[in-house]
PDB file of N, CA and C in Angstrom:
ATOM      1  N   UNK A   1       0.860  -1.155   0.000  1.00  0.00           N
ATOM      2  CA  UNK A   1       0.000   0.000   0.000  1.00  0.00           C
ATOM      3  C   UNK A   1       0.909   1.221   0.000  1.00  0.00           C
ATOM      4  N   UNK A   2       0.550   1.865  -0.761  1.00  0.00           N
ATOM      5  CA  UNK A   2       1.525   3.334  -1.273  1.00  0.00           C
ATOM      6  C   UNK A   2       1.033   4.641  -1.238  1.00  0.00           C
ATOM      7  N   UNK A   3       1.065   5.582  -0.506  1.00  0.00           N
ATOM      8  CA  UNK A   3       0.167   6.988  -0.275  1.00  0.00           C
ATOM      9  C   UNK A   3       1.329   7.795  -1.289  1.00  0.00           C
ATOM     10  N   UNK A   4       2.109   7.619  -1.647  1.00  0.00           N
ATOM     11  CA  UNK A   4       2.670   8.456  -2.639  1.00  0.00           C
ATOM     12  C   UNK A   4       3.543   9.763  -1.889  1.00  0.00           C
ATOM     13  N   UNK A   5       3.885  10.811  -2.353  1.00  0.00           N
ATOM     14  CA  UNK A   5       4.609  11.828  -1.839  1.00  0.00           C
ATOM     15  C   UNK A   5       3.173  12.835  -1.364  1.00  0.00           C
ATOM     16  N   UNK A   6       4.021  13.211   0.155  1.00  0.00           N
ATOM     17  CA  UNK A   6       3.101  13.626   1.022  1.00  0.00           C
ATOM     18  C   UNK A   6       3.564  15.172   1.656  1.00  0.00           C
ATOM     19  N   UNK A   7       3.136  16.225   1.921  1.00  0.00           N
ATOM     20  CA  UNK A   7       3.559  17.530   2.623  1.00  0.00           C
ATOM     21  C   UNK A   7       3.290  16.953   4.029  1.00  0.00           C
ATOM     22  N   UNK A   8       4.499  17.553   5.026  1.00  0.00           N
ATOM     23  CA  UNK A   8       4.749  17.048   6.548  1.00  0.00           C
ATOM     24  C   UNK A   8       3.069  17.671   6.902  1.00  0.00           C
ATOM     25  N   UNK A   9       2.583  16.717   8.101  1.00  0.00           N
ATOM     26  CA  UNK A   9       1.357  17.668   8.526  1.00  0.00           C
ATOM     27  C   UNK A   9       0.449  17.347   7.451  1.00  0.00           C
ATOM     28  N   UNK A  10       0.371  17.456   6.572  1.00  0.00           N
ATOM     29  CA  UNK A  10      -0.512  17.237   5.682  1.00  0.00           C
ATOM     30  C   UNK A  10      -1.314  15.387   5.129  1.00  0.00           C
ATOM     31  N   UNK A  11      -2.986  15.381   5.448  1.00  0.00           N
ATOM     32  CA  UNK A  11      -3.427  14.070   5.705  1.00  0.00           C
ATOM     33  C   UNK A  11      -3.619  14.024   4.830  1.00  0.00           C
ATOM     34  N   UNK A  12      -3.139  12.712   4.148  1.00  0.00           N
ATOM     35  CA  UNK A  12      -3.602  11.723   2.810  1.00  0.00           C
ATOM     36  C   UNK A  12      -4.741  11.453   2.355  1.00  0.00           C
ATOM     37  N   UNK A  13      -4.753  11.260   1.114  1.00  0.00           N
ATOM     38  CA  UNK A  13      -6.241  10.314   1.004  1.00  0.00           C
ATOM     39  C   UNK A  13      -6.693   8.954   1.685  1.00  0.00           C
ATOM     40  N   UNK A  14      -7.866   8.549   2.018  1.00  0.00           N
ATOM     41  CA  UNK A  14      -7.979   7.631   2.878  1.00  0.00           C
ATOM     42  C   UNK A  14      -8.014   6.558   1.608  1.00  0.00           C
ATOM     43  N   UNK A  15      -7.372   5.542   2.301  1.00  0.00           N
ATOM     44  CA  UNK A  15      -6.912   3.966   0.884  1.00  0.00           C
ATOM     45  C   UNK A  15      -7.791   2.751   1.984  1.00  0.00           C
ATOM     46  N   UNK A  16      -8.276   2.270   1.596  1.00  0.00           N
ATOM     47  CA  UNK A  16      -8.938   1.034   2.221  1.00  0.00           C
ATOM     48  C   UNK A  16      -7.805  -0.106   1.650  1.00  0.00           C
ATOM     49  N   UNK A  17      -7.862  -0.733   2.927  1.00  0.00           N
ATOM     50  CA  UNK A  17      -7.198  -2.268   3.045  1.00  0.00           C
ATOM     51  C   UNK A  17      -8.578  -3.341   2.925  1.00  0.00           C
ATOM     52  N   UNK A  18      -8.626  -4.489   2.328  1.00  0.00           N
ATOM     53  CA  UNK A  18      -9.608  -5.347   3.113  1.00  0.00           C
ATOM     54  C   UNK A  18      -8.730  -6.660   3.516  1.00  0.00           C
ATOM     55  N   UNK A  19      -9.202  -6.958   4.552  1.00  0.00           N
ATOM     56  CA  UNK A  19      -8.712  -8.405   5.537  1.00  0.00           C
ATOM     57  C   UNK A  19      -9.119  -9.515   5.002  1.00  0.00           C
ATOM     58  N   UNK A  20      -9.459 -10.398   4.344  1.00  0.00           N
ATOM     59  CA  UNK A  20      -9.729 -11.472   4.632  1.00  0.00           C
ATOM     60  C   UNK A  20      -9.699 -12.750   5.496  1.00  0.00           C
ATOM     61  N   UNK A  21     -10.259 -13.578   5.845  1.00  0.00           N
ATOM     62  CA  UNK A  21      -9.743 -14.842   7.078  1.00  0.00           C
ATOM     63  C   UNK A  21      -9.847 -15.913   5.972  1.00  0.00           C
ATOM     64  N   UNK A  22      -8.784 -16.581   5.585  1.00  0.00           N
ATOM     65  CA  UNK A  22      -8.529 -17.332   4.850  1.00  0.00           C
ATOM     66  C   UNK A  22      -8.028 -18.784   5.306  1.00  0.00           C
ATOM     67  N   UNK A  23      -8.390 -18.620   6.499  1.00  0.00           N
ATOM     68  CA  UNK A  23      -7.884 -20.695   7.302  1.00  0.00           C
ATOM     69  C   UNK A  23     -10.140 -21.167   7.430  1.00  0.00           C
ATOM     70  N   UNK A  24      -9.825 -21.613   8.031  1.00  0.00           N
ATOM     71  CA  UNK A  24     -11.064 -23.059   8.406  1.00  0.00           C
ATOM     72  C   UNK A  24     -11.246 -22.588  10.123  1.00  0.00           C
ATOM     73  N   UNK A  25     -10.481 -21.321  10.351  1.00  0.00           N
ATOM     74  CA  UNK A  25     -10.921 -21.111  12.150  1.00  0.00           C
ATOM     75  C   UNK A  25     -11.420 -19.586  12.287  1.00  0.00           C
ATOM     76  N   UNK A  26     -11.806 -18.976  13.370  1.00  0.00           N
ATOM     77  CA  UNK A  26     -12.482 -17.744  13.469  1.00  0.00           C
ATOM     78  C   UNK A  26     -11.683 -17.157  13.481  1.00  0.00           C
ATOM     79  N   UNK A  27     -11.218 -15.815  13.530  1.00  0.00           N
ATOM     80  CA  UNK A  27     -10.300 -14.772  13.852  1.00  0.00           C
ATOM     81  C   UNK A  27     -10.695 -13.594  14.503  1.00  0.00           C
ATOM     82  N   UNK A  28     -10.839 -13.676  15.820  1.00  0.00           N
ATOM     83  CA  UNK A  28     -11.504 -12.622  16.285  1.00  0.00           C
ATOM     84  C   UNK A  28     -10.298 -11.223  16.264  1.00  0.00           C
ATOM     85  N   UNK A  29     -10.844  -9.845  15.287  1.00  0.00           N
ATOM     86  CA  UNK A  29      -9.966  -8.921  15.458  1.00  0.00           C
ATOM     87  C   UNK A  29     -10.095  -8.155  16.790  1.00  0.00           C
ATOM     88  N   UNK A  30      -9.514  -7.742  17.623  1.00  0.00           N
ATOM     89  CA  UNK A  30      -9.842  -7.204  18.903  1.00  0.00           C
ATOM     90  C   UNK A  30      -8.834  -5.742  18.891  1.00  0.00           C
ATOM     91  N   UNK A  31      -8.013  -5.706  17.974  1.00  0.00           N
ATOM     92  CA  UNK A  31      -7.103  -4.165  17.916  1.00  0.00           C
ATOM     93  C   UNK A  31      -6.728  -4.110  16.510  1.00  0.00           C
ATOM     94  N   UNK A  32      -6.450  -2.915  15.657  1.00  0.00           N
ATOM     95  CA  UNK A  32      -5.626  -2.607  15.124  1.00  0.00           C
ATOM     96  C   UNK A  32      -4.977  -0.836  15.103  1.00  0.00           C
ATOM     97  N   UNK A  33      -3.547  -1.363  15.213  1.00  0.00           N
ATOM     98  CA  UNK A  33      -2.835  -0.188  15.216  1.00  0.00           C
ATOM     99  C   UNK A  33      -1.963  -0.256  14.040  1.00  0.00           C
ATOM    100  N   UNK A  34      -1.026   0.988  13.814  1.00  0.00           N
ATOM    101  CA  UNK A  34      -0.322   1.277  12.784  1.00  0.00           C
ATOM    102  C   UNK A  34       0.964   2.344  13.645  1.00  0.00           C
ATOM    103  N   UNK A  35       1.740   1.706  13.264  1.00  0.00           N
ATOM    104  CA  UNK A  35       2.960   3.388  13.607  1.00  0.00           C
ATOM    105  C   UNK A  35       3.163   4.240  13.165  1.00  0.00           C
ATOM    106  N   UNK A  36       3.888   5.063  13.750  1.00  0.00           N
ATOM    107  CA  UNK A  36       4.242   6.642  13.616  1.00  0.00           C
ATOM    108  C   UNK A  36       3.887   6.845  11.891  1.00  0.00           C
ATOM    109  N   UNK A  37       3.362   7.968  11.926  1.00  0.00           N
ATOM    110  CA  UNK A  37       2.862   8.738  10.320  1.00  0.00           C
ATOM    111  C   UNK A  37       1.366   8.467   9.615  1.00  0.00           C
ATOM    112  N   UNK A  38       1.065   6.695  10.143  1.00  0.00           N
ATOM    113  CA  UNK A  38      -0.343   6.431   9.686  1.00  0.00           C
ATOM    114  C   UNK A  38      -1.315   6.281  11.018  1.00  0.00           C
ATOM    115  N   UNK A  39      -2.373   6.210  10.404  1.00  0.00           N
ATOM    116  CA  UNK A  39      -3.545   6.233  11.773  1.00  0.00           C
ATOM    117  C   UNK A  39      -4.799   5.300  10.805  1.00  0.00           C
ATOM    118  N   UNK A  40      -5.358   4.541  11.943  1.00  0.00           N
ATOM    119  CA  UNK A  40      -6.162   4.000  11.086  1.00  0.00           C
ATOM    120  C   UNK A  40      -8.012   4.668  11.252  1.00  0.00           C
ATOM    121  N   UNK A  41      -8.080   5.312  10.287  1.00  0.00           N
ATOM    122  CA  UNK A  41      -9.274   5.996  10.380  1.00  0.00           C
ATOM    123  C   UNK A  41     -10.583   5.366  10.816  1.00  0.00           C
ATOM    124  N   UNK A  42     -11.033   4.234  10.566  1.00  0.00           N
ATOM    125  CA  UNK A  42     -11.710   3.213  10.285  1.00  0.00           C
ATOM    126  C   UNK A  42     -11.993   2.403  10.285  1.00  0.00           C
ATOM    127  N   UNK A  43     -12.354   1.208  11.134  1.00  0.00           N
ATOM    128  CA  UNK A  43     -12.298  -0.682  10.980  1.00  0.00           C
ATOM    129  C   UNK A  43     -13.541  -1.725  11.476  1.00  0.00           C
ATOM    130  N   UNK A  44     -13.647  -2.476  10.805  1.00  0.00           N
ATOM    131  CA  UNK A  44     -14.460  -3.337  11.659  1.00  0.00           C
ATOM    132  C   UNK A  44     -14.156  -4.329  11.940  1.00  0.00           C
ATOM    133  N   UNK A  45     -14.302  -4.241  13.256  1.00  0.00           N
ATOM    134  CA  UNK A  45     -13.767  -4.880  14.352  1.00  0.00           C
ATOM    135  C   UNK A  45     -14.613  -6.124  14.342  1.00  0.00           C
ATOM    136  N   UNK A  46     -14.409  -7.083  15.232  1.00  0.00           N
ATOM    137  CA  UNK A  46     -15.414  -8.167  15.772  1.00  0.00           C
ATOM    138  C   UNK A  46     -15.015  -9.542  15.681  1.00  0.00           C
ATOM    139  N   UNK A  47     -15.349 -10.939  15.024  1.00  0.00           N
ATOM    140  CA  UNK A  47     -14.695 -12.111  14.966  1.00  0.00           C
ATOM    141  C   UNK A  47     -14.998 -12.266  12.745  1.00  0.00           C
ATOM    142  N   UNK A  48     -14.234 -12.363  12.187  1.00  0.00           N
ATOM    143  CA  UNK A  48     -14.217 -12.853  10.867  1.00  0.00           C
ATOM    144  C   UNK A  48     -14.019 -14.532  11.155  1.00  0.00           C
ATOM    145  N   UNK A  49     -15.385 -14.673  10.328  1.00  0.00           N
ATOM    146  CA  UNK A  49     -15.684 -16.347  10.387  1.00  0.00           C
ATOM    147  C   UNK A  49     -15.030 -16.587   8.732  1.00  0.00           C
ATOM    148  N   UNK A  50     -14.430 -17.824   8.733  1.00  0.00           N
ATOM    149  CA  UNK A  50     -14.042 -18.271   7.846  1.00  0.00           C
ATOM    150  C   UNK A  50     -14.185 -18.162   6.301  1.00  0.00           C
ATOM    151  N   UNK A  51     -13.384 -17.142   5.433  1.00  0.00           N
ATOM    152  CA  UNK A  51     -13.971 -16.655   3.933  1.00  0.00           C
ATOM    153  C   UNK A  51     -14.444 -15.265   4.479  1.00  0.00           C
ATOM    154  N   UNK A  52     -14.414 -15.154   5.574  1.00  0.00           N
ATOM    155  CA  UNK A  52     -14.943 -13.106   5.712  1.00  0.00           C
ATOM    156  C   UNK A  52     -14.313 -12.582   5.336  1.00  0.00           C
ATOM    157  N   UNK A  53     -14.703 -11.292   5.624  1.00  0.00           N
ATOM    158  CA  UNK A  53     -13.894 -10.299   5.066  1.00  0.00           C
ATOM    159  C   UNK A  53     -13.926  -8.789   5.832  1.00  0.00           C
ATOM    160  N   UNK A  54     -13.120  -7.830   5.942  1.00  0.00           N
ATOM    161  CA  UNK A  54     -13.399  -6.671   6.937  1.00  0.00           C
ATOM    162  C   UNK A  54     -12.756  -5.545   6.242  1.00  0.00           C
ATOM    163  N   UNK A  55     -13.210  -4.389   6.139  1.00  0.00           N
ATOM    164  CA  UNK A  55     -12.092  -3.282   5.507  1.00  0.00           C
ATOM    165  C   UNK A  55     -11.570  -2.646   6.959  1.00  0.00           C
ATOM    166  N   UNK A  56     -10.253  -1.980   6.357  1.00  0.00           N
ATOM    167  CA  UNK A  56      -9.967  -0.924   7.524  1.00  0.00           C
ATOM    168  C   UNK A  56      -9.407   0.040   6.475  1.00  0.00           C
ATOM    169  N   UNK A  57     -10.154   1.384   7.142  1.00  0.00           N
ATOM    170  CA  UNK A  57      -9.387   2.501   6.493  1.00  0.00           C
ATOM    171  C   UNK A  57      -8.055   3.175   7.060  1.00  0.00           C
ATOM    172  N   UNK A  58      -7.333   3.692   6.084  1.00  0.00           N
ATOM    173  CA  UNK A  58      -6.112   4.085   6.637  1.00  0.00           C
ATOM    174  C   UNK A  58      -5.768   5.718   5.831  1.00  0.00           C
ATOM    175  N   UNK A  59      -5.216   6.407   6.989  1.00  0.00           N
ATOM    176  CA  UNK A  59      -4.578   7.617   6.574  1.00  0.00           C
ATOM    177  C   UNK A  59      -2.881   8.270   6.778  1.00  0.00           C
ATOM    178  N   UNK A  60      -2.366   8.762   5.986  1.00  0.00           N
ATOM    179  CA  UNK A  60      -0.771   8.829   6.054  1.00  0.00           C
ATOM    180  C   UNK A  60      -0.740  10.213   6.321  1.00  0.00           C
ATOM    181  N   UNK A  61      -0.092  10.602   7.657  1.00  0.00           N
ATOM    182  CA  UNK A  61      -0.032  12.346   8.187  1.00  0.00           C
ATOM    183  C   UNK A  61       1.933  12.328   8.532  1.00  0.00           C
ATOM    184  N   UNK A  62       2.550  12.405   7.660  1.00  0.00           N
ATOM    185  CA  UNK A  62       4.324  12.400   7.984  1.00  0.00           C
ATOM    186  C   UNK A  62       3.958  13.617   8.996  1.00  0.00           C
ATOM    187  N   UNK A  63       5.044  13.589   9.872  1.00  0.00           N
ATOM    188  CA  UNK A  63       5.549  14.196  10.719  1.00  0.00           C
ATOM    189  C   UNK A  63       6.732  14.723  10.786  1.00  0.00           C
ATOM    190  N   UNK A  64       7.378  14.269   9.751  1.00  0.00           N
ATOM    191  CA  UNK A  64       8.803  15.171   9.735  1.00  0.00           C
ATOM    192  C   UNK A  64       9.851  14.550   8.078  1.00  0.00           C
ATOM    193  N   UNK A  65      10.167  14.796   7.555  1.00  0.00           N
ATOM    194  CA  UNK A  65      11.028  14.571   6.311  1.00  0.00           C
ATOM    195  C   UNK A  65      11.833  13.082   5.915  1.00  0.00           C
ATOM    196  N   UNK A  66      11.402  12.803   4.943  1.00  0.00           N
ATOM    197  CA  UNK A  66      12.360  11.154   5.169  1.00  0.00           C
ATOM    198  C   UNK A  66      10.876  10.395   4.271  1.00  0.00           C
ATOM    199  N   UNK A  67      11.918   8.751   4.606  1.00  0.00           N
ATOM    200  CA  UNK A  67      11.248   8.038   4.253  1.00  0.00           C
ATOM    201  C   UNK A  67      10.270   7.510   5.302  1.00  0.00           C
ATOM    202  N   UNK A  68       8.997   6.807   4.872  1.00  0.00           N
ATOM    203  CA  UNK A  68       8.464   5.959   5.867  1.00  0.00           C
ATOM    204  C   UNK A  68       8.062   4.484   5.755  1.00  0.00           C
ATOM    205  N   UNK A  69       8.368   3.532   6.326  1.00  0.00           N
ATOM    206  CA  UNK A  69       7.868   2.314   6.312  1.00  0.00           C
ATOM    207  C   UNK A  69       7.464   2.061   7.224  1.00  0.00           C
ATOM    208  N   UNK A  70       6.127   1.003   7.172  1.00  0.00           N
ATOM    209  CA  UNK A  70       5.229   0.894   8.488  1.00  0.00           C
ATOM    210  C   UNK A  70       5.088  -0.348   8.320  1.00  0.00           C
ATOM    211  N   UNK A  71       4.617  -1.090  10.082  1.00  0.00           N
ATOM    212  CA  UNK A  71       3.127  -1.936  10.303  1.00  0.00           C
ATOM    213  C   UNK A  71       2.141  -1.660  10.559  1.00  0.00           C
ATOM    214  N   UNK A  72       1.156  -2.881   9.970  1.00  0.00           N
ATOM    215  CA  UNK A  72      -0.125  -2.759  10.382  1.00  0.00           C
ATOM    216  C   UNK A  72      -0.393  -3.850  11.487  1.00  0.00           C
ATOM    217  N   UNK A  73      -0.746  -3.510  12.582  1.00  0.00           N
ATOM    218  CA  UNK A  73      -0.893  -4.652  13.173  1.00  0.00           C
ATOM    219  C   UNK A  73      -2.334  -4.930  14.050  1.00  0.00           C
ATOM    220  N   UNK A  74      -2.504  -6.381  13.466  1.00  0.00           N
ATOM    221  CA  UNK A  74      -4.173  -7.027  13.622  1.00  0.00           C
ATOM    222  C   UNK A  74      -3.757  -7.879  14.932  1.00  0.00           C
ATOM    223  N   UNK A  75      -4.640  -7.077  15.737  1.00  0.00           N
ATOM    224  CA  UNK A  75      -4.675  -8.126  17.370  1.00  0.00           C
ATOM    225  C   UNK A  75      -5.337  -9.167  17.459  1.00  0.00           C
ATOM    226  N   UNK A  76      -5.246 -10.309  18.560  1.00  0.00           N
ATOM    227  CA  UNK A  76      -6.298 -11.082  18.889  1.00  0.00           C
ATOM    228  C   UNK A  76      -6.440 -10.887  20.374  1.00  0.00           C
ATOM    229  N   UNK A  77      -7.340 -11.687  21.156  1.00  0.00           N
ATOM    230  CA  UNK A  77      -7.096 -11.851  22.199  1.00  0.00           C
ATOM    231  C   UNK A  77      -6.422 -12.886  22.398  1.00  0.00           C
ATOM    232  N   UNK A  78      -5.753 -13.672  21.949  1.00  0.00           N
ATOM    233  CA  UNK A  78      -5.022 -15.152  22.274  1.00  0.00           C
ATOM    234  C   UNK A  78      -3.700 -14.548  22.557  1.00  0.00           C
ATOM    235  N   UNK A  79      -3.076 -14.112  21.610  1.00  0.00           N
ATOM    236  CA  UNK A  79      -1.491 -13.773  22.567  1.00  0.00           C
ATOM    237  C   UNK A  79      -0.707 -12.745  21.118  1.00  0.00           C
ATOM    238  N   UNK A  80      -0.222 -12.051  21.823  1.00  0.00           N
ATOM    239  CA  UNK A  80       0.723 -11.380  20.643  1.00  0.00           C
ATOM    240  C   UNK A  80       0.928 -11.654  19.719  1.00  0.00           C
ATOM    241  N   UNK A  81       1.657 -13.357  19.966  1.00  0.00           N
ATOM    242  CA  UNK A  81       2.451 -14.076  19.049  1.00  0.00           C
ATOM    243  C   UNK A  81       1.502 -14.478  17.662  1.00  0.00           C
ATOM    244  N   UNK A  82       0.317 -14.001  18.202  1.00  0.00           N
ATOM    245  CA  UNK A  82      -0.679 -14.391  16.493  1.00  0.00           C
ATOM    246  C   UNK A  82      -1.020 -13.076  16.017  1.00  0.00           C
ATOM    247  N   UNK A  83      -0.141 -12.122  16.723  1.00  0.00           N
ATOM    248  CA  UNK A  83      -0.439 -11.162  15.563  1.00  0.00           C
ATOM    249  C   UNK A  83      -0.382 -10.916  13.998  1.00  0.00           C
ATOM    250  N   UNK A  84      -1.099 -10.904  13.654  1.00  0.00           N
ATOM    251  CA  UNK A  84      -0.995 -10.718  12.050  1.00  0.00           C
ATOM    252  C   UNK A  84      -0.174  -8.943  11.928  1.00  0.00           C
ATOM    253  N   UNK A  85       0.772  -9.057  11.115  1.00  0.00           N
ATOM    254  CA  UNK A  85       1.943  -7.720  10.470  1.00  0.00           C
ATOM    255  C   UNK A  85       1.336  -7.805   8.763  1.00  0.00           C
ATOM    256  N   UNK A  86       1.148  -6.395   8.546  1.00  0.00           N
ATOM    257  CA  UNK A  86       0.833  -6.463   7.122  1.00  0.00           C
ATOM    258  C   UNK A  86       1.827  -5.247   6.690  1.00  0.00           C
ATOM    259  N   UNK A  87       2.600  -4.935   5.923  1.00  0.00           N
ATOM    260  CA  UNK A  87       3.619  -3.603   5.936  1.00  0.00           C
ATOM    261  C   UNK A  87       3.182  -3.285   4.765  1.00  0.00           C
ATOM    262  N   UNK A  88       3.455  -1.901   5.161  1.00  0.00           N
ATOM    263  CA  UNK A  88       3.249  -0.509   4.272  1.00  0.00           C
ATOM    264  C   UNK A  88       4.333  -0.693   3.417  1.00  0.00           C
ATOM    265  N   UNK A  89       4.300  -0.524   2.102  1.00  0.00           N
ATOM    266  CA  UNK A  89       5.280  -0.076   1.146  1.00  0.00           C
ATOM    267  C   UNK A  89       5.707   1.502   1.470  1.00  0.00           C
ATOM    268  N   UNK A  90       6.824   1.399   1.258  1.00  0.00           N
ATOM    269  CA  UNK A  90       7.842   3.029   1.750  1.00  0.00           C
ATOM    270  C   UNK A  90       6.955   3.849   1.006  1.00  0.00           C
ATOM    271  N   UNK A  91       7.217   4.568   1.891  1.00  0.00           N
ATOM    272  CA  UNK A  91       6.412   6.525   1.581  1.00  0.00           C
ATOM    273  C   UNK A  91       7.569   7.481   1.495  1.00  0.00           C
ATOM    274  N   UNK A  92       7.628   8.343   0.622  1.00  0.00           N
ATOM    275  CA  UNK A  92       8.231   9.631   0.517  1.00  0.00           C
ATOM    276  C   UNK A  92       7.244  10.865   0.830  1.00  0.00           C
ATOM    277  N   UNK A  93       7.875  11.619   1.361  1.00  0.00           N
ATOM    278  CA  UNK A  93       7.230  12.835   1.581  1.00  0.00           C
ATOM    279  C   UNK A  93       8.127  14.048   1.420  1.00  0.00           C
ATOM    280  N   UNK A  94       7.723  14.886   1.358  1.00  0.00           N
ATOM    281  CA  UNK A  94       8.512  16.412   1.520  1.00  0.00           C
ATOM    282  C   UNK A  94       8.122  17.626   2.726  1.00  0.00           C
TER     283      UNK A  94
END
């Protein structure tokens, strides 16, 4: 996912992700966050039963000059260790 070249301070267009649950078990989402520069505008939350599907919206606000690469990260309640990481393709900004 690519927001393109961005002015510091200045919020992106919002880009939808969609999730799918693609095993044979539930996936209950219970968080998602993103680091420094993106925010996630948007999500639905709850348990994705098997073949679901969920969007989350996302917005890119740089904070200071450079490149950016991010995670996205999908919680459960079971333990960290099943967190799902989905990464941002690098951002330039000015």
């Amino acid at each position: 996912m690519g927001f393109g070249t961005q002015s510091i301070g200045s919020v992106s267009a919002m880009q939808t992700l969609t999730v799918t649950n693609n095993t044979k078990y539930q996936f209950p989402l219970t968080s998602v966050g993103a680091e420094t520069g993106f925010s996630v505008a948007s999500t639905n939350r709850g348990i994705l039963q098997p073949g679901q599907s969920c969007t989350l919206q996302l917005v890119f606000v740089p904070i200071h000059a450079g490149n950016y690469v991010s995670r996205l990260n999908l919680g459960t309640p079971y333990s960290s260790a099943l967190t799902a990481v989905l990464y941002l393709l690098p951002l330039w900004y000015r």
